[in-house]
PDB file of N, CA and C in Angstrom:
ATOM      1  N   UNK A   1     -31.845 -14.363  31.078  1.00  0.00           N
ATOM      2  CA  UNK A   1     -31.230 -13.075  30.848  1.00  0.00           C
ATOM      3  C   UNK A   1     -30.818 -12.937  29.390  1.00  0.00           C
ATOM      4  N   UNK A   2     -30.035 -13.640  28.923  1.00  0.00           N
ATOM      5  CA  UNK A   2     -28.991 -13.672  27.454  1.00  0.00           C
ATOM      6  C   UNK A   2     -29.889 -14.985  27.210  1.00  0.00           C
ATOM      7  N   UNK A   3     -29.871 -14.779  25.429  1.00  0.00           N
ATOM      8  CA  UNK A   3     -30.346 -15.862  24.560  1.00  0.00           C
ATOM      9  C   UNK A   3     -28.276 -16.568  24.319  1.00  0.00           C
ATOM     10  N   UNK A   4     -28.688 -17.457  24.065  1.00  0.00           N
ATOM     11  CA  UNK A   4     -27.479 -18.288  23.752  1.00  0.00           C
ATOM     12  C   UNK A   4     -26.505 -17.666  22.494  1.00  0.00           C
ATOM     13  N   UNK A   5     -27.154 -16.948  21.543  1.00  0.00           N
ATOM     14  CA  UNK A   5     -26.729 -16.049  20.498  1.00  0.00           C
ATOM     15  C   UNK A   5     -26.027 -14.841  21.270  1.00  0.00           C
ATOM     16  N   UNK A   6     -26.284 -14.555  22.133  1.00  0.00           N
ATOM     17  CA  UNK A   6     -25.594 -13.251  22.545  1.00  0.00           C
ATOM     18  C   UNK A   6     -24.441 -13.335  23.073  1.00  0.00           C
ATOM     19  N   UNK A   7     -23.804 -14.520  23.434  1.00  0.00           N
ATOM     20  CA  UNK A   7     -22.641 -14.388  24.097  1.00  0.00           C
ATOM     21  C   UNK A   7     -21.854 -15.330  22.618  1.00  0.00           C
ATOM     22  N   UNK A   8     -20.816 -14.471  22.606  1.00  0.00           N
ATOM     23  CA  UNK A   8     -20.169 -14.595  21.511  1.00  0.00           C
ATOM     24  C   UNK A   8     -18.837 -15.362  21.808  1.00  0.00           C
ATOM     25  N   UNK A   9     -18.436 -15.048  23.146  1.00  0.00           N
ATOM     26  CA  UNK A   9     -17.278 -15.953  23.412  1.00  0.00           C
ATOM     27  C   UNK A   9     -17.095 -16.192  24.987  1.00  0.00           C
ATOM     28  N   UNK A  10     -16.565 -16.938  25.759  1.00  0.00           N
ATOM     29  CA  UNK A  10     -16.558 -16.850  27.252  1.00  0.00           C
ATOM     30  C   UNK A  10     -16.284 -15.876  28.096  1.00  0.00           C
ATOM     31  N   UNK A  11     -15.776 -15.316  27.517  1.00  0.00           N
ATOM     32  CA  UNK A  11     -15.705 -13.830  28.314  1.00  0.00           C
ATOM     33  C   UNK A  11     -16.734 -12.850  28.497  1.00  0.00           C
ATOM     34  N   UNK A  12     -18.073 -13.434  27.471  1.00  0.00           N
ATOM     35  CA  UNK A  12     -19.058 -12.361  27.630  1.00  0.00           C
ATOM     36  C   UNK A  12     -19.763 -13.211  28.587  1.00  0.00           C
ATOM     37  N   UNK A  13     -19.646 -14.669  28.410  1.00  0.00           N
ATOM     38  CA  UNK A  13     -20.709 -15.388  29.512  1.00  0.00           C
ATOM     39  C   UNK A  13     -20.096 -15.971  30.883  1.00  0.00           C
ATOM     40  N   UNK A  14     -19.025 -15.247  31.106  1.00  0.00           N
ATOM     41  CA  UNK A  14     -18.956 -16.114  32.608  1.00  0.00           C
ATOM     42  C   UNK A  14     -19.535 -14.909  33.707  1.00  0.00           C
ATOM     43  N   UNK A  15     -19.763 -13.025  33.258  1.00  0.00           N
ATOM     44  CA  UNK A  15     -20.286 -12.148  34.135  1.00  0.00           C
ATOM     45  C   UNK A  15     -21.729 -13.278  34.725  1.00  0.00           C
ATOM     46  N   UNK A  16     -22.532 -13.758  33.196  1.00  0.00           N
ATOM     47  CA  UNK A  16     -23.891 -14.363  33.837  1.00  0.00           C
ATOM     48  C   UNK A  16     -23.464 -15.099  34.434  1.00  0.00           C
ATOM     49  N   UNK A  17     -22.499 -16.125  33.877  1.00  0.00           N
ATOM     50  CA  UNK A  17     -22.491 -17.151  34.758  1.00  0.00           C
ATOM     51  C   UNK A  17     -22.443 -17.344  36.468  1.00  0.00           C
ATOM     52  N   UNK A  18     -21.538 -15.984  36.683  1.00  0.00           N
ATOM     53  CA  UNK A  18     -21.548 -15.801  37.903  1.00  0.00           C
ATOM     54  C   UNK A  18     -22.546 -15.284  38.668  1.00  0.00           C
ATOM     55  N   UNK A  19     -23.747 -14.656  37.561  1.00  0.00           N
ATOM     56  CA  UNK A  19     -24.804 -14.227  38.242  1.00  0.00           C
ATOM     57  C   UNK A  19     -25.849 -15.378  38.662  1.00  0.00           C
ATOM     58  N   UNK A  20     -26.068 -16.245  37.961  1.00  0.00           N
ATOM     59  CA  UNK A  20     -26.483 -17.466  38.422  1.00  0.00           C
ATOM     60  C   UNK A  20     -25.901 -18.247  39.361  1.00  0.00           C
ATOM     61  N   UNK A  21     -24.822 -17.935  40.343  1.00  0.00           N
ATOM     62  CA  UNK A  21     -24.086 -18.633  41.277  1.00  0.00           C
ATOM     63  C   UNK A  21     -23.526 -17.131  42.725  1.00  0.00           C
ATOM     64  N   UNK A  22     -25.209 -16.401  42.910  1.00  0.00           N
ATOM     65  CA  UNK A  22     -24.658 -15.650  43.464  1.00  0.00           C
ATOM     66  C   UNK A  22     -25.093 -16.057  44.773  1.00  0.00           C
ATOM     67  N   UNK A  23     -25.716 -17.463  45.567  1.00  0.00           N
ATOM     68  CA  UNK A  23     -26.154 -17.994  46.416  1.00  0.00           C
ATOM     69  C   UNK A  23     -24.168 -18.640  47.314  1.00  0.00           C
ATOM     70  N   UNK A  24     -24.126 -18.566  48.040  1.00  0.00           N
ATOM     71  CA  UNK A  24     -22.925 -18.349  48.661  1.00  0.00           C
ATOM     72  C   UNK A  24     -23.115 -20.571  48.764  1.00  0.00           C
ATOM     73  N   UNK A  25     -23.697 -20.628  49.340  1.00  0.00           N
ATOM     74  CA  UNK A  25     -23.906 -21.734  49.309  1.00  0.00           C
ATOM     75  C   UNK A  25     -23.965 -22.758  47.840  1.00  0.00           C
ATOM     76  N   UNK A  26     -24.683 -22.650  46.844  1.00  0.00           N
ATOM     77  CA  UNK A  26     -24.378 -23.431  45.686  1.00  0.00           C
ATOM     78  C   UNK A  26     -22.977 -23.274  45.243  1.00  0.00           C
ATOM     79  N   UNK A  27     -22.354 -21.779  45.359  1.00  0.00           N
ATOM     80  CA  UNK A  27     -20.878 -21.813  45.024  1.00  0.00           C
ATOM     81  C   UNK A  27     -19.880 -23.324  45.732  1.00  0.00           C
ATOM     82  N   UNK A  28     -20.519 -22.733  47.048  1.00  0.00           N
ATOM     83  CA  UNK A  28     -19.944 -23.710  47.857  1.00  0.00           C
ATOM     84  C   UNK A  28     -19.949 -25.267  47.575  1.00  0.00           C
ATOM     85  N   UNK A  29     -20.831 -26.056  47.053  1.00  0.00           N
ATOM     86  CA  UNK A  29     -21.132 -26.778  46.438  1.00  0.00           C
ATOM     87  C   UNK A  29     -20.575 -27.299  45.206  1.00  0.00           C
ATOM     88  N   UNK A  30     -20.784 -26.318  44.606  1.00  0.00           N
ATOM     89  CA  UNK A  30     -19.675 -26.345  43.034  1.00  0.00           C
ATOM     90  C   UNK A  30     -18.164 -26.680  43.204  1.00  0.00           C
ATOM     91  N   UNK A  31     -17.926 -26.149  44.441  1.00  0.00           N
ATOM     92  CA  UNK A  31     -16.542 -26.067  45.060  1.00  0.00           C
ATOM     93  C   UNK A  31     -16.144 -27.139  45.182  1.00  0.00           C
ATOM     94  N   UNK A  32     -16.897 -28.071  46.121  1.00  0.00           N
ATOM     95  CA  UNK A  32     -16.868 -29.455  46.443  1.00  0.00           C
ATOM     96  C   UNK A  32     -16.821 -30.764  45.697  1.00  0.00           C
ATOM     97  N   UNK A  33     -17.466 -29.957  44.698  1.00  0.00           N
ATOM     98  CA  UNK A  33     -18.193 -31.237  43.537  1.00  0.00           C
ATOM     99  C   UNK A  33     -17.136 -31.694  42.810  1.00  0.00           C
ATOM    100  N   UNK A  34     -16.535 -30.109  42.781  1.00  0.00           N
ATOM    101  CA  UNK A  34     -15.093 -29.867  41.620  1.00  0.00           C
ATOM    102  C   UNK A  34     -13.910 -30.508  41.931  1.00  0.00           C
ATOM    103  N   UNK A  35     -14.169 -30.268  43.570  1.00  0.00           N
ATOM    104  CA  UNK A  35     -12.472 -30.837  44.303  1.00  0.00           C
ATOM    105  C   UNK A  35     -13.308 -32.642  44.384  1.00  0.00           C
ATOM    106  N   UNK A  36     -13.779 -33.090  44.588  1.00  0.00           N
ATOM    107  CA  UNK A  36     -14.279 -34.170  44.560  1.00  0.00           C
ATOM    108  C   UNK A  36     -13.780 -34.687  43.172  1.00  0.00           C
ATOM    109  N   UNK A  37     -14.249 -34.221  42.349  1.00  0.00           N
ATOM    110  CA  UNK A  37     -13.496 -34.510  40.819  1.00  0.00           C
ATOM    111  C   UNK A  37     -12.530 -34.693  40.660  1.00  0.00           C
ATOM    112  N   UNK A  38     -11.410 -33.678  40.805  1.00  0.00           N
ATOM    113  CA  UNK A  38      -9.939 -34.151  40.788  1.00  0.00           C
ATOM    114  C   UNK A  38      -9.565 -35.109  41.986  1.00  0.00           C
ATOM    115  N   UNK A  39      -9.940 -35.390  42.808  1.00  0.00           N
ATOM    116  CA  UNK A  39      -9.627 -36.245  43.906  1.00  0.00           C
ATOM    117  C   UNK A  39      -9.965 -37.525  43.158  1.00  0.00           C
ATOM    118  N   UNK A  40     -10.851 -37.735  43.201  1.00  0.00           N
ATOM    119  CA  UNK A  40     -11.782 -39.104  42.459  1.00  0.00           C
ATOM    120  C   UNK A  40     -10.769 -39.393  41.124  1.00  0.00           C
ATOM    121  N   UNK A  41     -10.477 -38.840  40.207  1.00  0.00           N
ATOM    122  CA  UNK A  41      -9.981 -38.597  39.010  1.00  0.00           C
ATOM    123  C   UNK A  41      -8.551 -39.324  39.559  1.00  0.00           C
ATOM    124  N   UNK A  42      -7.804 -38.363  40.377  1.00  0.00           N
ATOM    125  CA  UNK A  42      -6.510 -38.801  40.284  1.00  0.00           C
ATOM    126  C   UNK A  42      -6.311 -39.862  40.919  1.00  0.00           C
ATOM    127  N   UNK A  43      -7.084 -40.456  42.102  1.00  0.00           N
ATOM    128  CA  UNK A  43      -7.240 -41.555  42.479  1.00  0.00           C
ATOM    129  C   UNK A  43      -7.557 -42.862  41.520  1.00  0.00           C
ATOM    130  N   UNK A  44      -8.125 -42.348  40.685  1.00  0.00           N
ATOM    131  CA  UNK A  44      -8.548 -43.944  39.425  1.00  0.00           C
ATOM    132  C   UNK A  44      -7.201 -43.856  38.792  1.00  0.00           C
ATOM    133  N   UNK A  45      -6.984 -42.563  38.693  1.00  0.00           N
ATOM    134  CA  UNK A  45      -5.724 -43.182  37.404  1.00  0.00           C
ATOM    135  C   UNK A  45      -4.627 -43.687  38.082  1.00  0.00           C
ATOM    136  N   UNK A  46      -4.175 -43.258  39.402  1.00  0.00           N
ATOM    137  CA  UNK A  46      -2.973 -43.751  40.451  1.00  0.00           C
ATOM    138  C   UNK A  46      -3.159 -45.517  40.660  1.00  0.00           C
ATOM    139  N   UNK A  47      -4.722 -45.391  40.528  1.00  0.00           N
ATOM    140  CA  UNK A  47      -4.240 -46.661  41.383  1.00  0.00           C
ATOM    141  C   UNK A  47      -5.250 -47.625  40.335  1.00  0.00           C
ATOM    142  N   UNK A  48      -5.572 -47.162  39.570  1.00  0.00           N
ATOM    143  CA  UNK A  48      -5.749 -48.279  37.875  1.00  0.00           C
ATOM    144  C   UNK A  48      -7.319 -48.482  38.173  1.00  0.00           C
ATOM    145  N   UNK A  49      -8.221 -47.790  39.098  1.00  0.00           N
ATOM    146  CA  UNK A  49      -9.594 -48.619  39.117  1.00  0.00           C
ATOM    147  C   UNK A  49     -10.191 -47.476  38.155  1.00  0.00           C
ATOM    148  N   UNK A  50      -9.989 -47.600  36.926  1.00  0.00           N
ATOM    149  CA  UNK A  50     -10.598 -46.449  36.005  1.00  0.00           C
ATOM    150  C   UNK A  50     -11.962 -46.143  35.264  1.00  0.00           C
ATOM    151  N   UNK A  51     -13.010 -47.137  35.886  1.00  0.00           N
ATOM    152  CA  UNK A  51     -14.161 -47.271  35.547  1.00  0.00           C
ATOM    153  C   UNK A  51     -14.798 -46.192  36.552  1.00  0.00           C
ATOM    154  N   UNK A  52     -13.916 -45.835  38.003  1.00  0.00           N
ATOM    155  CA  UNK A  52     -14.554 -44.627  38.485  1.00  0.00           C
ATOM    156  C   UNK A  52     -14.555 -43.551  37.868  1.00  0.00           C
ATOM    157  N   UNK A  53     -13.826 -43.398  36.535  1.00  0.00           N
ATOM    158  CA  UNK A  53     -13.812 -42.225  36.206  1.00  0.00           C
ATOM    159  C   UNK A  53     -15.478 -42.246  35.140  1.00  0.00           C
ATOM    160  N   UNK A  54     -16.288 -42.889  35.214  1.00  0.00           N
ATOM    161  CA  UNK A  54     -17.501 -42.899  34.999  1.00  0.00           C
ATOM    162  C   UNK A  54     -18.533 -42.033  35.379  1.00  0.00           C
ATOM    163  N   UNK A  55     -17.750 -42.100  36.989  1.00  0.00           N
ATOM    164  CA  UNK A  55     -18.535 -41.318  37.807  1.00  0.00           C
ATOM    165  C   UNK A  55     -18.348 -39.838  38.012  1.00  0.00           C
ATOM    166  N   UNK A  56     -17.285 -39.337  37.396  1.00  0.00           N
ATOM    167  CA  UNK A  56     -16.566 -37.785  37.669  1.00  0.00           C
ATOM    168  C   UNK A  56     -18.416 -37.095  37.291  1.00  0.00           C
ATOM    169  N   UNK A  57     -19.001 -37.244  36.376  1.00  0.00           N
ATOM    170  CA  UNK A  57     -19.912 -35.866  36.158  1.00  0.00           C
ATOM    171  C   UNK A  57     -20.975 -36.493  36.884  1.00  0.00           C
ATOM    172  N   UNK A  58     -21.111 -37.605  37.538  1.00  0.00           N
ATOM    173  CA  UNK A  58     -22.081 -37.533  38.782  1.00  0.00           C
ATOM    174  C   UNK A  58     -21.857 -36.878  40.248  1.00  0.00           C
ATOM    175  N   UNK A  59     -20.597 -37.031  40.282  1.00  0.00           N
ATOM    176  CA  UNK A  59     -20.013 -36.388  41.071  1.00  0.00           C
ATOM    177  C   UNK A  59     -20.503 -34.704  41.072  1.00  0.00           C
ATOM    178  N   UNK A  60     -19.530 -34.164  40.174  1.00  0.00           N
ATOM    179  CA  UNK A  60     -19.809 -33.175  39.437  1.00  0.00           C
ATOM    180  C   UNK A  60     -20.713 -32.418  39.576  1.00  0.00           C
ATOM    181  N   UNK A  61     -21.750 -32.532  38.779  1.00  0.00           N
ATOM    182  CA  UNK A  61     -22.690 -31.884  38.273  1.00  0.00           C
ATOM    183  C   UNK A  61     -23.686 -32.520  39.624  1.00  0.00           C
ATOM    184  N   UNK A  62     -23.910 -33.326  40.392  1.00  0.00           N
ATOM    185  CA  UNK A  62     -24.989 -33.965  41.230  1.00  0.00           C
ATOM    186  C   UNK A  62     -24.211 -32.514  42.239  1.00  0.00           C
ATOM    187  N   UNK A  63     -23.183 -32.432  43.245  1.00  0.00           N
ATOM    188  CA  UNK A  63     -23.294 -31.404  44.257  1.00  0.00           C
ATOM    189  C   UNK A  63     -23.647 -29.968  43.303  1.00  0.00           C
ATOM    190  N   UNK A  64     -23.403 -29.841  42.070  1.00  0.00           N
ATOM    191  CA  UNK A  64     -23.829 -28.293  41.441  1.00  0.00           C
ATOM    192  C   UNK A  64     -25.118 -28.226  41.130  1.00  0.00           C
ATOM    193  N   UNK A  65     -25.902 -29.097  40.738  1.00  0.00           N
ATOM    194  CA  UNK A  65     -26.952 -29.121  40.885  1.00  0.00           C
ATOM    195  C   UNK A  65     -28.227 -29.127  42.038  1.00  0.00           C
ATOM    196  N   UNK A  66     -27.644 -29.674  43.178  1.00  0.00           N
ATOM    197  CA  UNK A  66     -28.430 -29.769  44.163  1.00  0.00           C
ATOM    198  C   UNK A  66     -28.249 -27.728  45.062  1.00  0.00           C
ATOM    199  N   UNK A  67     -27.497 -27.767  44.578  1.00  0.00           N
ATOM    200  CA  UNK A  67     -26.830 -26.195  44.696  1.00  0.00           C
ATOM    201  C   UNK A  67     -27.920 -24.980  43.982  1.00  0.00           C
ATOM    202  N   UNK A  68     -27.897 -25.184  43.150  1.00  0.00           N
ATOM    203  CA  UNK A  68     -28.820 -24.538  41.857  1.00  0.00           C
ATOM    204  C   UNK A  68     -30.124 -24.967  42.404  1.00  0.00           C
ATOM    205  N   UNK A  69     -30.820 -26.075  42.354  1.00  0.00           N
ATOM    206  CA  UNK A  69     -32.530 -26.400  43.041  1.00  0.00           C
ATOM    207  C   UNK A  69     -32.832 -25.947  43.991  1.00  0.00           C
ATOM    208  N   UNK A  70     -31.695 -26.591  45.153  1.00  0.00           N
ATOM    209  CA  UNK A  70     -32.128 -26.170  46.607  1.00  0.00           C
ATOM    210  C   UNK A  70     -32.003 -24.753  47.131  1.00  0.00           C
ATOM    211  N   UNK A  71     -30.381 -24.273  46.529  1.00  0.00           N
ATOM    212  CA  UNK A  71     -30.494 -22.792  47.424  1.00  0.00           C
ATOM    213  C   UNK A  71     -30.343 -21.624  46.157  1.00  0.00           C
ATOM    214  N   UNK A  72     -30.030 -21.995  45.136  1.00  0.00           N
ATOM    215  CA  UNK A  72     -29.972 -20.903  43.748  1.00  0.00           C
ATOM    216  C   UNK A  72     -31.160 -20.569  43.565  1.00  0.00           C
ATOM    217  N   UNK A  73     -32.091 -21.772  43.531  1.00  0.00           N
ATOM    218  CA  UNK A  73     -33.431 -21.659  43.198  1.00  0.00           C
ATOM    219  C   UNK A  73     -33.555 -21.488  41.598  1.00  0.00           C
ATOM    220  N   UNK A  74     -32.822 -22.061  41.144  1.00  0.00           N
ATOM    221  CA  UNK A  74     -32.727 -21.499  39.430  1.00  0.00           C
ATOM    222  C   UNK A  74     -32.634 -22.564  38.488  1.00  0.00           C
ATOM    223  N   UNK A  75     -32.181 -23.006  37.255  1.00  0.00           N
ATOM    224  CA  UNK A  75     -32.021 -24.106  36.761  1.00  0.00           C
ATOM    225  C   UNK A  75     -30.196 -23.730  36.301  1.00  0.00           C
ATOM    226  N   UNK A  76     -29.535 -24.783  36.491  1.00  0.00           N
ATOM    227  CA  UNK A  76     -28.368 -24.654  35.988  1.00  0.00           C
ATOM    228  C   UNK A  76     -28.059 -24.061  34.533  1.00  0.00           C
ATOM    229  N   UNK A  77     -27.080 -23.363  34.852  1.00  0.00           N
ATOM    230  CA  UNK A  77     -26.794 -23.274  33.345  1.00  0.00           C
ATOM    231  C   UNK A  77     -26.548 -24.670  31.974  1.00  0.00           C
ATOM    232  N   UNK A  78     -25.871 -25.224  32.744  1.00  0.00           N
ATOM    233  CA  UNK A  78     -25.422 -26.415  32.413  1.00  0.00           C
ATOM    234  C   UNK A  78     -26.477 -27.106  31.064  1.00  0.00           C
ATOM    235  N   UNK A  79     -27.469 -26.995  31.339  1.00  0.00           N
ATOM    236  CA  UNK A  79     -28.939 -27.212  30.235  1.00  0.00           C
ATOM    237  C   UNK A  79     -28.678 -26.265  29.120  1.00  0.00           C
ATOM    238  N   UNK A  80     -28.456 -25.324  29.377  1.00  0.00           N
ATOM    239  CA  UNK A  80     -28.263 -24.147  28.002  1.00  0.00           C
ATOM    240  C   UNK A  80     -27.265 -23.991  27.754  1.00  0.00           C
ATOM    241  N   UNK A  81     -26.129 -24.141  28.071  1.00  0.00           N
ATOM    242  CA  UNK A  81     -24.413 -23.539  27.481  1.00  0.00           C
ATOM    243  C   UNK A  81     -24.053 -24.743  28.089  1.00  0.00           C
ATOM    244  N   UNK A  82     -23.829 -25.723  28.032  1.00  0.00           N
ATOM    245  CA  UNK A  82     -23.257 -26.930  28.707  1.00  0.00           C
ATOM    246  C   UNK A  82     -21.840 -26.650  28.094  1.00  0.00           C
ATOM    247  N   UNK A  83     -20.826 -26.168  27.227  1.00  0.00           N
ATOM    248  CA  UNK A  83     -19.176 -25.654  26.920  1.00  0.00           C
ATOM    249  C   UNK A  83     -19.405 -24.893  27.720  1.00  0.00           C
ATOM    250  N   UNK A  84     -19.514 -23.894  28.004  1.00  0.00           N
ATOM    251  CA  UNK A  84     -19.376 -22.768  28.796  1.00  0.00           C
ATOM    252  C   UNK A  84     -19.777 -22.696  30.392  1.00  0.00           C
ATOM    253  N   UNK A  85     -20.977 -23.509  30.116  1.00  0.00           N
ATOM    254  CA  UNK A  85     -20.800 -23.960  31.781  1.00  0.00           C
ATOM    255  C   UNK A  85     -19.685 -24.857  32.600  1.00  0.00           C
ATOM    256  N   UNK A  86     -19.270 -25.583  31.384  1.00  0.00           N
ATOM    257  CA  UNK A  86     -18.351 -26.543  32.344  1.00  0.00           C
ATOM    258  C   UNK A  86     -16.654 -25.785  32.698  1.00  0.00           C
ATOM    259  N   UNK A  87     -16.943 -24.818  31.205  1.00  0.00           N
ATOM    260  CA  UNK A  87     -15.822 -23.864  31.535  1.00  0.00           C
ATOM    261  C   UNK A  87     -15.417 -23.030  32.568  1.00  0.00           C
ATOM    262  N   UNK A  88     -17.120 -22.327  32.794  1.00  0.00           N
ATOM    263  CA  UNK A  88     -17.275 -21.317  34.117  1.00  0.00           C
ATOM    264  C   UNK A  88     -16.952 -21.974  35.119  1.00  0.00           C
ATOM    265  N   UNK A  89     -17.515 -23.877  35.260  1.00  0.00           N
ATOM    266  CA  UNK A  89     -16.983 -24.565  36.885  1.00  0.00           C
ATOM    267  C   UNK A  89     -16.030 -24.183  37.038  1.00  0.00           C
ATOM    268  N   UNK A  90     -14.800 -24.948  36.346  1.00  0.00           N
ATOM    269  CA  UNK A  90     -13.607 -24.339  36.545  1.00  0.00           C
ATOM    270  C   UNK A  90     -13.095 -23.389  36.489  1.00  0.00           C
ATOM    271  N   UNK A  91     -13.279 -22.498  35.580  1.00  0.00           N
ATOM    272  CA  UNK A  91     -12.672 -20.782  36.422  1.00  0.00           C
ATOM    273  C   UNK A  91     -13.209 -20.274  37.546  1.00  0.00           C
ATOM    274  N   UNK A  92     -14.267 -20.661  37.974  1.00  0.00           N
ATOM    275  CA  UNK A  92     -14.947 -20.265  39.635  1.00  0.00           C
ATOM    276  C   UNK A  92     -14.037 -21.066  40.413  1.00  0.00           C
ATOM    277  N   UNK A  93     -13.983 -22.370  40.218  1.00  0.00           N
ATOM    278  CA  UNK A  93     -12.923 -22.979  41.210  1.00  0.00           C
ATOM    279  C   UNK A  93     -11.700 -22.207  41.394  1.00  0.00           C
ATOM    280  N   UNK A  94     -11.289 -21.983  40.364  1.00  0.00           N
ATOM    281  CA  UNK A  94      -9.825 -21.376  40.364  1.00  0.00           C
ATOM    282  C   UNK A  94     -10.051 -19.625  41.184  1.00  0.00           C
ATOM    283  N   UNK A  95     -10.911 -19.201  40.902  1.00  0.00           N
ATOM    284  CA  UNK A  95     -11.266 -17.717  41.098  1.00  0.00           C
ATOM    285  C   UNK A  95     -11.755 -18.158  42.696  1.00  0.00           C
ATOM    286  N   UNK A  96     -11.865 -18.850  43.019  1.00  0.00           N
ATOM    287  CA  UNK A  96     -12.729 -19.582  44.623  1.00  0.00           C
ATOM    288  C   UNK A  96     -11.164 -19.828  45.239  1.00  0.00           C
ATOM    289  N   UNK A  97     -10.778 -20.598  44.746  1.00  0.00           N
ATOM    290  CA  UNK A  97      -9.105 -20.928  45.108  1.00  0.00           C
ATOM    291  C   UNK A  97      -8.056 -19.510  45.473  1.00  0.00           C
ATOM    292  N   UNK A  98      -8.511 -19.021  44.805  1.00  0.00           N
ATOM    293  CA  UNK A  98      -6.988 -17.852  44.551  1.00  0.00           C
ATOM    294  C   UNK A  98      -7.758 -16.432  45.611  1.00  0.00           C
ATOM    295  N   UNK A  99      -9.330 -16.458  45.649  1.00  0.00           N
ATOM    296  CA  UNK A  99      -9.614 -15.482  46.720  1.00  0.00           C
ATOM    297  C   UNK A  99     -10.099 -14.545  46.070  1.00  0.00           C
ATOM    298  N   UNK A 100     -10.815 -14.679  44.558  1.00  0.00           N
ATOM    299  CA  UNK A 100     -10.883 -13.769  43.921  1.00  0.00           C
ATOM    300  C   UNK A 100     -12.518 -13.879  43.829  1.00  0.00           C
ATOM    301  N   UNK A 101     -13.400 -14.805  44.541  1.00  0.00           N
ATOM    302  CA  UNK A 101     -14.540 -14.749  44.547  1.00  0.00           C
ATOM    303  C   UNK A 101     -14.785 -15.247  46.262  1.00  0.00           C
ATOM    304  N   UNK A 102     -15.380 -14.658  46.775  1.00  0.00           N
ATOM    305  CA  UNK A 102     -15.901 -15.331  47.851  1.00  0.00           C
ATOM    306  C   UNK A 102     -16.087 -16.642  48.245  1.00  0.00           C
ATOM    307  N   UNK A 103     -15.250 -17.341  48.949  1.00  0.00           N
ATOM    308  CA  UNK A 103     -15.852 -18.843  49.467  1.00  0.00           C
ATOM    309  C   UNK A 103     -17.040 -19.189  50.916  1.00  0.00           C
TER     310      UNK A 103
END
């Protein structure tokens, strides 16, 4: 849709972003991947095994991605705006959380 030049700041790219995550299911996914993250995350640092935190963007990015192949049918953003994609995860989470996007 947008060359990488056109979005000038996150506010112009999270409309796409969300257009690339309009499969109800990859959202769903993203959702998981994300809460998986902070779970995983706060668990290494609580309890000192901190080499799992190695694993946060397999975590991560492996349920958002399988999201994007299997039912988006698209390629992640993540390849082309990788700041802004990781930005958009989290404001979808939060916007997924609060009821302001469909779960």
């Amino acid at each position: 849709m947008n060359d990488q030049n056109e979005f000038r700041n996150f506010s112009e790219f999270y409309p796409y972003y969300l257009e690339e995550h309009s499969d109800v299911t990859c959202r769903r996914l993203h959702f998981v991947g994300s809460l998986l993250v902070l779970v995983v995350a706060i668990w290494a640092i609580t309890s000192g095994k901190l080499l799992w935190l190695l694993a946060l963007p397999v975590i991560g990015y492996g349920f958002a991605w399988v999201g994007h192949f299997k039912f988006e049918k698209n390629r992640p953003a993540t390849f082309k705006y990788p700041l802004y994609s990781l930005m958009g995860d989290w404001v979808m989470f939060r916007d997924m959380l609060i009821g302001r996007i469909r779960f």
